[in-house]
N, C-alpha and C. Protein backbone atom coordinates (compact mmCIF):
# COMPACT_ATOMS: atom_id res chain seq x y z
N UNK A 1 -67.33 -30.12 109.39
CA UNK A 1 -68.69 -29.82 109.04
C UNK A 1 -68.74 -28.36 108.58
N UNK A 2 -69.01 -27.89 107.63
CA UNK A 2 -69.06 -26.67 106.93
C UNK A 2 -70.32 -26.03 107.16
N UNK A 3 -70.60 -25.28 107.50
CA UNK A 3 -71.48 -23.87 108.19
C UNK A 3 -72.36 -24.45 108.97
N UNK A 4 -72.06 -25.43 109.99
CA UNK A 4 -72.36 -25.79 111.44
C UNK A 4 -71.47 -25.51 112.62
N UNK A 5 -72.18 -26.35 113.44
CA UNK A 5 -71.47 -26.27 114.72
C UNK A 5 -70.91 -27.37 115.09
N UNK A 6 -70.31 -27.65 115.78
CA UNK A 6 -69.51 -28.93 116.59
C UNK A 6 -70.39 -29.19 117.72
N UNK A 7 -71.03 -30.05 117.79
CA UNK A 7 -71.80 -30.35 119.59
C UNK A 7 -70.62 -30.54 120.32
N UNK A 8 -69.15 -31.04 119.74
CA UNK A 8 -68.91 -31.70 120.77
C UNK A 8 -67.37 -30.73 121.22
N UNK A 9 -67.78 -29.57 120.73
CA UNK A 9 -66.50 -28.22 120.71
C UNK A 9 -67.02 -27.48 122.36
N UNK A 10 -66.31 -27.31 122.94
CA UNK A 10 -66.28 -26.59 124.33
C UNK A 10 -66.85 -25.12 124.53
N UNK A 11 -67.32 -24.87 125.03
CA UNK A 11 -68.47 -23.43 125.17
C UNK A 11 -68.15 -22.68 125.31
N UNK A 12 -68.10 -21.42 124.83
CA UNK A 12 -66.70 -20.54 125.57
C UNK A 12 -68.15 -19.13 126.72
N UNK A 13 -67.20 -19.07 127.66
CA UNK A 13 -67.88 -18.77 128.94
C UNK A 13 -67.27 -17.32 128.93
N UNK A 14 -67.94 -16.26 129.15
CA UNK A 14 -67.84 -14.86 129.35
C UNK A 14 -68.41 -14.76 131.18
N UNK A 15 -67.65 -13.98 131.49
CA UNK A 15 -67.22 -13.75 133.32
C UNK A 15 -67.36 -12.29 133.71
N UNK A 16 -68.74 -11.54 134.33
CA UNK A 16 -68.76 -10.45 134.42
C UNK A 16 -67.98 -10.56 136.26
N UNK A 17 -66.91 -9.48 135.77
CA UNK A 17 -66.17 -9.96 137.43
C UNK A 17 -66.47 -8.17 138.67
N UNK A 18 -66.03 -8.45 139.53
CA UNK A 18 -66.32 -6.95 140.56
C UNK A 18 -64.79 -7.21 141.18
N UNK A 19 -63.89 -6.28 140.95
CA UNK A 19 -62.76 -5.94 141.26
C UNK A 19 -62.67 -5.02 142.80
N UNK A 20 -62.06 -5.31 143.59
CA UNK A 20 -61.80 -3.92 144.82
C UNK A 20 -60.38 -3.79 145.14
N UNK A 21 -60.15 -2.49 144.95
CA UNK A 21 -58.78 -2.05 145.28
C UNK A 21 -58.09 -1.85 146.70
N UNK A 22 -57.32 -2.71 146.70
CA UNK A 22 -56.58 -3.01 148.12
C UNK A 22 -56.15 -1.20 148.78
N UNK A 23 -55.97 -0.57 147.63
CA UNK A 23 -55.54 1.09 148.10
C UNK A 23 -56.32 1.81 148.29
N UNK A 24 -57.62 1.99 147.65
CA UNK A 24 -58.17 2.92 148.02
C UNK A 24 -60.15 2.26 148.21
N UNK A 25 -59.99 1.03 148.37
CA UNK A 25 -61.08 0.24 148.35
C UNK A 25 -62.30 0.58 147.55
N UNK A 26 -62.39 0.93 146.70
CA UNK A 26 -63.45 1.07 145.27
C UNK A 26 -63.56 -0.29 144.27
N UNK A 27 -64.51 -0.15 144.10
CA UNK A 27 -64.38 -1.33 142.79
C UNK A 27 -64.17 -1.12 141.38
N UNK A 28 -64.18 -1.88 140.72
CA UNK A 28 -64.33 -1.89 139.35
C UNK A 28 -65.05 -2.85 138.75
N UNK A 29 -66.23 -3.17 137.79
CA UNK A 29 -66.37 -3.98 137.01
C UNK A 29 -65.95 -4.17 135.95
N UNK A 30 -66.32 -5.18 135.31
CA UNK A 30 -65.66 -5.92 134.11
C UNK A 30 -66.02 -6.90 133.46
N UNK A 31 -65.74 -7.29 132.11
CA UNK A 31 -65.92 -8.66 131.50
C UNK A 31 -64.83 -9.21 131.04
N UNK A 32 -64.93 -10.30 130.82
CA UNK A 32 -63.91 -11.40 129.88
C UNK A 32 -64.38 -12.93 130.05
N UNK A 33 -63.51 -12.92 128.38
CA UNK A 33 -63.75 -14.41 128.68
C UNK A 33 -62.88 -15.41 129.30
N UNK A 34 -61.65 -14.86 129.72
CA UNK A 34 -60.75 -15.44 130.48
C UNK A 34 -60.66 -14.72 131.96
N UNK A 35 -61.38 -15.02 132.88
CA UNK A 35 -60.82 -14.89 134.18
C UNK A 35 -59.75 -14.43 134.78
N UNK A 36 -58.84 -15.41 134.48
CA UNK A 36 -57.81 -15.62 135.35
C UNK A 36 -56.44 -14.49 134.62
N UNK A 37 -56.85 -14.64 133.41
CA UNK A 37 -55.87 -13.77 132.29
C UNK A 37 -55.85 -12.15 133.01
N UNK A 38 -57.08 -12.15 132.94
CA UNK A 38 -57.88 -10.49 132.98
C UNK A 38 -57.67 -9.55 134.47
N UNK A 39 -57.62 -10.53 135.78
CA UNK A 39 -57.15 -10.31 136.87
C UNK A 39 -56.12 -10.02 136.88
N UNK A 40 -54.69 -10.75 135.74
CA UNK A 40 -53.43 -10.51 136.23
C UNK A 40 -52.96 -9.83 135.51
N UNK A 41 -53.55 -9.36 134.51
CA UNK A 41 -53.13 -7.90 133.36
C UNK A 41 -53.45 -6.74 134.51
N UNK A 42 -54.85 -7.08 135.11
CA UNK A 42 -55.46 -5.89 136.08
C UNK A 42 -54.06 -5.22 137.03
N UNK A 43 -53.85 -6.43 137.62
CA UNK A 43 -52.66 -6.15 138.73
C UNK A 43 -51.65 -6.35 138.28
N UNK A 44 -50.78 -6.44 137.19
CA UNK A 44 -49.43 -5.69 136.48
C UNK A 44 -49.53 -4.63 135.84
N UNK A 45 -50.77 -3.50 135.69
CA UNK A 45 -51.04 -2.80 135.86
C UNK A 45 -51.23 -2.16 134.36
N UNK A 46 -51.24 -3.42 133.68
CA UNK A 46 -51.80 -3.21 131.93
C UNK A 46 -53.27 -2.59 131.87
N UNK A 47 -53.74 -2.22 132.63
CA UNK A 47 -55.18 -2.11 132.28
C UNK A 47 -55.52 -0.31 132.49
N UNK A 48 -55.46 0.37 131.91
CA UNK A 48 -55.36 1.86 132.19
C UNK A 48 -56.17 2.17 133.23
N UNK A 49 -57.34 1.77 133.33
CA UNK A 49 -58.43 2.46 134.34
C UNK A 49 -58.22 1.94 135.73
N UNK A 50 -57.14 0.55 135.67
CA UNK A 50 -57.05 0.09 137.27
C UNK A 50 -55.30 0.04 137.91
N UNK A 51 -54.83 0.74 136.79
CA UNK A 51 -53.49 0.79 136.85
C UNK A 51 -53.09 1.46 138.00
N UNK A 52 -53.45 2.76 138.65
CA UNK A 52 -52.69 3.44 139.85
C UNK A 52 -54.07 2.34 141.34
N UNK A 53 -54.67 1.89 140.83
CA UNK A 53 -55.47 1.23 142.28
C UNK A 53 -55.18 0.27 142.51
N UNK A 54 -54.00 -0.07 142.08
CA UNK A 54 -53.34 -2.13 142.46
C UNK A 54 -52.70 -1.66 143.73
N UNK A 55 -53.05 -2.85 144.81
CA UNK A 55 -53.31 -4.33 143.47
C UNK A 55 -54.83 -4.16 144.30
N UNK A 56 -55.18 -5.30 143.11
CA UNK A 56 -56.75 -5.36 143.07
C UNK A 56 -57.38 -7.27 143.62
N UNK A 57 -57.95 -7.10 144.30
CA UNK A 57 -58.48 -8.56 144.50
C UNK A 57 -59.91 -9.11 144.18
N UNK A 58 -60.09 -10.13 143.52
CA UNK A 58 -61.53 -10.44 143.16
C UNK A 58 -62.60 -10.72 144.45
N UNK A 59 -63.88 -10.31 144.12
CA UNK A 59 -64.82 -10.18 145.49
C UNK A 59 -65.95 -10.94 144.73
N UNK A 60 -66.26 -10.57 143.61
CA UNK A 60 -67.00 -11.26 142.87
C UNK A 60 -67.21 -11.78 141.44
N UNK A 61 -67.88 -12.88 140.68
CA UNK A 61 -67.96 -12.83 139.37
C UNK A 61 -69.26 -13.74 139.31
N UNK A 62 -69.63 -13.45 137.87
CA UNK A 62 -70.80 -14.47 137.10
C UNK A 62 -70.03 -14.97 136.43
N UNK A 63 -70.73 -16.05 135.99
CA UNK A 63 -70.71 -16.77 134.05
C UNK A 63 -71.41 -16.85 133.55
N UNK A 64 -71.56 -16.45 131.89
CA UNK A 64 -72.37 -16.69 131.20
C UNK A 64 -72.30 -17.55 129.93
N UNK A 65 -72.86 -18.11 129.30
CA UNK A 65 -73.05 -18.44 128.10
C UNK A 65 -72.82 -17.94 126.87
N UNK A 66 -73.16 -16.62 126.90
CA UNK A 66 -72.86 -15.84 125.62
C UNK A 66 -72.06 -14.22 125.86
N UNK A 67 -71.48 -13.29 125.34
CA UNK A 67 -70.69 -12.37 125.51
C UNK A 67 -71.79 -11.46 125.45
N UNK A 68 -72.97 -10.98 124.94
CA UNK A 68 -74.08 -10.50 125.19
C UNK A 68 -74.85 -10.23 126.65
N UNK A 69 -74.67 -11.54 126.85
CA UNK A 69 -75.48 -11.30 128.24
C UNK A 69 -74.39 -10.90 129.22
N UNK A 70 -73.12 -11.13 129.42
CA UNK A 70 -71.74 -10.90 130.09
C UNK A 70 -72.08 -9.29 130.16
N UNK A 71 -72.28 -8.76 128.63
CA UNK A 71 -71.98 -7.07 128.40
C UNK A 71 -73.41 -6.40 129.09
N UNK A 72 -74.33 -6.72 128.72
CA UNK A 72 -75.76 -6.20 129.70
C UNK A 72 -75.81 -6.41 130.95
N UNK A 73 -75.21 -7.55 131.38
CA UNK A 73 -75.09 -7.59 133.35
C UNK A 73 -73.91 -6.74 133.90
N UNK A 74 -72.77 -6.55 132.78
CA UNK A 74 -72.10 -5.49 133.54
C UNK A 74 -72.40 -4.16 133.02
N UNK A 75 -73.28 -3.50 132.38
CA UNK A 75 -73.93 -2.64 132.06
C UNK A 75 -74.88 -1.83 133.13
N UNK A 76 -75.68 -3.37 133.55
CA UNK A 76 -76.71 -3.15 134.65
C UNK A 76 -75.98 -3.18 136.22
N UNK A 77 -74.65 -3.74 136.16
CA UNK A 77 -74.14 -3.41 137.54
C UNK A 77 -73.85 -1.81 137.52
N UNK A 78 -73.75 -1.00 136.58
CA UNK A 78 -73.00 0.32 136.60
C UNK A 78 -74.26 1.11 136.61
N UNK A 79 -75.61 0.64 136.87
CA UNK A 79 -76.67 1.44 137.12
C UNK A 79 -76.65 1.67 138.56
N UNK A 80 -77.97 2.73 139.06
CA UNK A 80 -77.92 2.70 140.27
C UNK A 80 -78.66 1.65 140.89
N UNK A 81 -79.48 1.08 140.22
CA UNK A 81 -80.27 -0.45 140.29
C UNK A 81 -79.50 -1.41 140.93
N UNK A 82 -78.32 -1.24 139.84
CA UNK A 82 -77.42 -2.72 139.74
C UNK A 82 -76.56 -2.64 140.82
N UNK A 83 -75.82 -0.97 140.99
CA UNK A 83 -75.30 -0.66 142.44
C UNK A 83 -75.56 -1.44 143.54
N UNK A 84 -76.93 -1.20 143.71
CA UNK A 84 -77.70 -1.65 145.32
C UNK A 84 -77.24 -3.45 144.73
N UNK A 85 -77.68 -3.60 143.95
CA UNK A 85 -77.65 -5.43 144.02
C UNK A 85 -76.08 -6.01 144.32
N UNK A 86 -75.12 -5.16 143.65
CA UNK A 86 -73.75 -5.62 143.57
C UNK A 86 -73.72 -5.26 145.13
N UNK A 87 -74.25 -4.50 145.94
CA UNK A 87 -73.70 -4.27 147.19
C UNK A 87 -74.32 -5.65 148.19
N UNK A 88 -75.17 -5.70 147.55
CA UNK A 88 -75.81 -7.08 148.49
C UNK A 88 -74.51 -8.20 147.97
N UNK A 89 -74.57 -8.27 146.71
CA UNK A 89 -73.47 -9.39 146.58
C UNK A 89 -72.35 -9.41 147.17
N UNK A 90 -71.94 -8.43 146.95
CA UNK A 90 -70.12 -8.29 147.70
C UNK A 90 -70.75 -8.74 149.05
N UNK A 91 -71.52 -8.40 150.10
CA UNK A 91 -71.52 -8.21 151.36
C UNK A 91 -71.79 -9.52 151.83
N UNK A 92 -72.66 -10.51 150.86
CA UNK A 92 -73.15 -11.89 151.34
C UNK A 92 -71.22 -13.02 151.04
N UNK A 93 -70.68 -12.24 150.03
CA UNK A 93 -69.54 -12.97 149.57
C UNK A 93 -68.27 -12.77 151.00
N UNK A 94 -68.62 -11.99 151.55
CA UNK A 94 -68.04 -11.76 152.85
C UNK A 94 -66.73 -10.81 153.02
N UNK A 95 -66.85 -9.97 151.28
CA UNK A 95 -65.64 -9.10 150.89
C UNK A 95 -65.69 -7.82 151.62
């Protein structure tokens, strides 16, 4: 079908995730659209900003629908707003 969409093509899902470092227990946020990819680049230590804090374990994540809304919720976690909320989250997640 030429300049449509596929209904029946698979959705692709963007994952705002909350990282905490086993060394010095801080977090990090983040996006991707692969999960599982993005965790294990984190902790082989491809990722410059989390490279000396491995290893790192996941405490939390969303999904979204579009890479837009992925980039504004981890935007709004790095406020001091979003701070207080991510702290309720981690704490109910039992991290």
């Amino acid at each position: 079908m030429v300049g449509g969409s596929n209904p029946s093509a698979p959705t692709m899902l963007y994952f705002v995730y909350i990282l905490q470092s086993l060394k010095d227990k801080k977090y990090y946020i983040g996006f991707s659209s692969n999960l599982q990819e993005r965790l294990s680049r984190h902790n082989l230590g491809l990722s410059k900003s989390t490279k000396g804090r491995r290893p790192l374990k996941l405490v939390y994540y969303e999904k979204f629908n579009s890479k837009k809304e992925a980039i504004n919720r981890e935007k709004y976690f790095k406020t001091y707003k979003g701070w207080k909320e991510r702290q309720n989250l981690i704490k109910n997640t039992g991290a």
